[in-house]
C-alpha atoms as a PDB file:
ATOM      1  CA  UNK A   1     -32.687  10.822  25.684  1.00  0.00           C
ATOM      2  CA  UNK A   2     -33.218  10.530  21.875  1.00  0.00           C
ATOM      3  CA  UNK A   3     -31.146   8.151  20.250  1.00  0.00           C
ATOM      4  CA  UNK A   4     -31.001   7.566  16.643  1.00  0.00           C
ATOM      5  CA  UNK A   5     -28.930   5.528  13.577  1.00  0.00           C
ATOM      6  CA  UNK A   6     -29.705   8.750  11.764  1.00  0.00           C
ATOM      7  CA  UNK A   7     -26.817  11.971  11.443  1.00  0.00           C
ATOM      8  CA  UNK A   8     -30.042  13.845  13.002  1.00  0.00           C
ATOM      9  CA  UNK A   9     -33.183  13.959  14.588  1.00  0.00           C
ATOM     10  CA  UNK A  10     -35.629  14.519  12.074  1.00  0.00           C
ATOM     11  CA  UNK A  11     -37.367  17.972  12.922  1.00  0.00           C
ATOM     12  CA  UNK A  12     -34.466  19.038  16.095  1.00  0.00           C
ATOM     13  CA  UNK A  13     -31.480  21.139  15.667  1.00  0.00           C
ATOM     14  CA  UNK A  14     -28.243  19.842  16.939  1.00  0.00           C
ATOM     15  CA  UNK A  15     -27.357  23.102  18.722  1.00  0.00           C
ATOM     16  CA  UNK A  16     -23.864  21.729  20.669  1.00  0.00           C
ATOM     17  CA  UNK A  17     -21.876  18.939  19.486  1.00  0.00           C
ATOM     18  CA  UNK A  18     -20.287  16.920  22.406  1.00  0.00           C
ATOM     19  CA  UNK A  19     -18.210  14.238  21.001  1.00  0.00           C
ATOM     20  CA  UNK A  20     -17.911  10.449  20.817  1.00  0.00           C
ATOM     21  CA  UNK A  21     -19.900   8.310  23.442  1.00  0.00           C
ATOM     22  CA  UNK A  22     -19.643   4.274  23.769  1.00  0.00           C
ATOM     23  CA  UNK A  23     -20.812   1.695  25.967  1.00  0.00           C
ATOM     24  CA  UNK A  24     -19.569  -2.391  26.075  1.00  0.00           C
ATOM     25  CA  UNK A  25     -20.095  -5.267  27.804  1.00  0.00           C
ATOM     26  CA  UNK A  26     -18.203  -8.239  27.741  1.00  0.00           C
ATOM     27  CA  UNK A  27     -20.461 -11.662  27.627  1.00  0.00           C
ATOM     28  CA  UNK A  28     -19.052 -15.263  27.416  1.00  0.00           C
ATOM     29  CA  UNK A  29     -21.197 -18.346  26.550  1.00  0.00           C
ATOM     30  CA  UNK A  30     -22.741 -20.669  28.647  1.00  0.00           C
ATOM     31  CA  UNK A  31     -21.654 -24.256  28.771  1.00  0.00           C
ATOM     32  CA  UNK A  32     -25.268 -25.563  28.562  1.00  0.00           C
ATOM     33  CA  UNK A  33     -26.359 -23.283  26.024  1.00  0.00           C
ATOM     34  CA  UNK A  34     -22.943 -24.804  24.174  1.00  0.00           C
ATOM     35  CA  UNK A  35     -24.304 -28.087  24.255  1.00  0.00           C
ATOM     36  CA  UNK A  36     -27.709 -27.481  22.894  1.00  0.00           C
ATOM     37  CA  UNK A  37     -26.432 -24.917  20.117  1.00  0.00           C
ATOM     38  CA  UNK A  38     -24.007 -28.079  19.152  1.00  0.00           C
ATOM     39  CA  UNK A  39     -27.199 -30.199  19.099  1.00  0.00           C
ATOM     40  CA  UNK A  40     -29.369 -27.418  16.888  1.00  0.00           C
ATOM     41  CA  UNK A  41     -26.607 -27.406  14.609  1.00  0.00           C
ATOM     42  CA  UNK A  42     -27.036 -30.919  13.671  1.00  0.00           C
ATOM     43  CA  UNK A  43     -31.354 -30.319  12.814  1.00  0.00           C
ATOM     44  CA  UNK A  44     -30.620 -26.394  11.950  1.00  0.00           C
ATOM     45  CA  UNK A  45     -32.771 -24.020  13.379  1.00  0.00           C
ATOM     46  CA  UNK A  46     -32.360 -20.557  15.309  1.00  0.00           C
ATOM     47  CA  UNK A  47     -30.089 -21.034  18.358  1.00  0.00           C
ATOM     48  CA  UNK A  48     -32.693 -18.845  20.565  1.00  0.00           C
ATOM     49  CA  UNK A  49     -30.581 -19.117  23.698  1.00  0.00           C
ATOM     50  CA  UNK A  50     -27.740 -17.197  21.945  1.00  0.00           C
ATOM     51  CA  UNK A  51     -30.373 -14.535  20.083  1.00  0.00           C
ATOM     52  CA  UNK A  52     -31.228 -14.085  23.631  1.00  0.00           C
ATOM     53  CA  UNK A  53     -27.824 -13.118  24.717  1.00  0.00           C
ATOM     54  CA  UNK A  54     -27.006 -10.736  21.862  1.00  0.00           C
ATOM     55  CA  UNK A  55     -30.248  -8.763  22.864  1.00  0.00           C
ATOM     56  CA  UNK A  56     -29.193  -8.402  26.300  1.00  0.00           C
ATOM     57  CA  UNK A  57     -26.133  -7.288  25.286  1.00  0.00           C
ATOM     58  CA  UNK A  58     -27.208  -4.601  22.908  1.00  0.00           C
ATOM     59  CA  UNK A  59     -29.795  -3.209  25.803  1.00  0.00           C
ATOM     60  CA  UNK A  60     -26.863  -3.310  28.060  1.00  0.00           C
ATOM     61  CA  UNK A  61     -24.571  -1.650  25.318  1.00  0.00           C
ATOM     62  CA  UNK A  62     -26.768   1.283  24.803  1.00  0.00           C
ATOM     63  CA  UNK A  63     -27.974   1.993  28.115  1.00  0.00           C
ATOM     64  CA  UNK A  64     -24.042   2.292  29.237  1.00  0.00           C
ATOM     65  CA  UNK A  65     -23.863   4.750  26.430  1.00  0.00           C
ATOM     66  CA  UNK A  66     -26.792   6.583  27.129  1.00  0.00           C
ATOM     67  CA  UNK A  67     -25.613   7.284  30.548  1.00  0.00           C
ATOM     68  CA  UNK A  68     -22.345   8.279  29.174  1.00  0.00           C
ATOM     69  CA  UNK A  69     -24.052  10.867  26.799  1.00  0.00           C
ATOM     70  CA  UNK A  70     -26.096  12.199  30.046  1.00  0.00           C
ATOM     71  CA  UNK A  71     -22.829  12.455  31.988  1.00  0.00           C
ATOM     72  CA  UNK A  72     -21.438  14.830  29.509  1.00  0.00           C
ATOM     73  CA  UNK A  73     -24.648  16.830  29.122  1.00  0.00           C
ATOM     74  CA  UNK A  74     -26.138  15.115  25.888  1.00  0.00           C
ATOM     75  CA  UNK A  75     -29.822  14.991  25.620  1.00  0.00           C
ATOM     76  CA  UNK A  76     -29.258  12.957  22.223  1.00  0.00           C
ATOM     77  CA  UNK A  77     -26.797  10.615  20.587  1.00  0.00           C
ATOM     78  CA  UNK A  78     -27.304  10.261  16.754  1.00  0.00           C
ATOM     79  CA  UNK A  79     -25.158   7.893  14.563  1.00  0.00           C
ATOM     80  CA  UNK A  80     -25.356   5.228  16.636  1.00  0.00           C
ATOM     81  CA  UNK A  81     -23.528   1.926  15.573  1.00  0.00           C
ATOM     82  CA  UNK A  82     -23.496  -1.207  16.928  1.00  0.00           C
ATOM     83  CA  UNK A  83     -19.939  -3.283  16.803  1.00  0.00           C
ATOM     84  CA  UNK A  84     -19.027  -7.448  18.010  1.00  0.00           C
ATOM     85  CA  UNK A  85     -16.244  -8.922  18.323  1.00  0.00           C
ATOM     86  CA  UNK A  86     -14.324 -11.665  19.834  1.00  0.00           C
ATOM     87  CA  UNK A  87     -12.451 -11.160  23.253  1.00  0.00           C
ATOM     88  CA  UNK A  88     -11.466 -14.402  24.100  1.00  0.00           C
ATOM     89  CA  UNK A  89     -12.139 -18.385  23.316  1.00  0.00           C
ATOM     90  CA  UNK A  90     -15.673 -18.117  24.532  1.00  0.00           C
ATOM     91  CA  UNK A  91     -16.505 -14.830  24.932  1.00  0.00           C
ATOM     92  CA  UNK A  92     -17.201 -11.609  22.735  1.00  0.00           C
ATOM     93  CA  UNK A  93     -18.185  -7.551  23.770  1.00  0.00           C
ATOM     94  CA  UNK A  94     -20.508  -6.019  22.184  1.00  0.00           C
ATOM     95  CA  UNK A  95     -20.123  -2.014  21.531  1.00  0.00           C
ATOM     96  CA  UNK A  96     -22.838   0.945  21.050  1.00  0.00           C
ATOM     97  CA  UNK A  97     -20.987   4.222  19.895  1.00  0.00           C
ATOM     98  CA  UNK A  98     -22.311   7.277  19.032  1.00  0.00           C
ATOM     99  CA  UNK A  99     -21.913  11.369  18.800  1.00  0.00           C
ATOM    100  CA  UNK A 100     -23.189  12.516  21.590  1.00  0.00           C
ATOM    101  CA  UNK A 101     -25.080  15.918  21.394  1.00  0.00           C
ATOM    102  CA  UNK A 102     -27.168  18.668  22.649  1.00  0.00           C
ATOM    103  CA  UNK A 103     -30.413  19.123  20.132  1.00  0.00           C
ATOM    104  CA  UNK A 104     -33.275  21.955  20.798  1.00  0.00           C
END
């Protein structure tokens, strides 16, 4: 499965056009990482607990997107986006969305 920010894959046709694909997931903080991202605000400094949990929820994002390309025949999504935002007090989903599309 190719999957690209681009309208295209450079050198591929898109040959079928299959419409707009997403995957979410919805994370919320942990209490302990609260407490230490209150205490790294104080010095400054990355809070690498919470970098952490954005990257986990972008892999999860896309793979749930890439399977819902597959389930409606894709072999590529192109355009892909990434969106975040809050849920509830606590937690936030993030969102991978693409077009979804057959390229030879």
């Amino acid at each position: 499965m190719e999957v690209s920010n681009l309208e295209s894959i450079p050198g591929k046709t898109i040959v079928r056009h299959l419409g707009l694909v997403q995957g979410s997931t919805v994370r919320a903080k942990h209490a302990g990482r609260d407490i230490l991202a209150g205490l790294k605000n104080i010095v400054g400094g990355e809070l690498k607990a919470y970098t952490e949990l954005l990257v986990e929820s972008r892999k999860e994002a896309v793979a749930r997107m890439v399977q819902q390309a597959e389930a409606v025949g894709a072999n590529a999504v192109v355009n892909v986006r990434f969106s975040t935002s809050n849920i509830a007090s606590g937690a936030a989903e993030v969102m991978a969305y693409g077009t979804a599309v057959v390229i030879g």
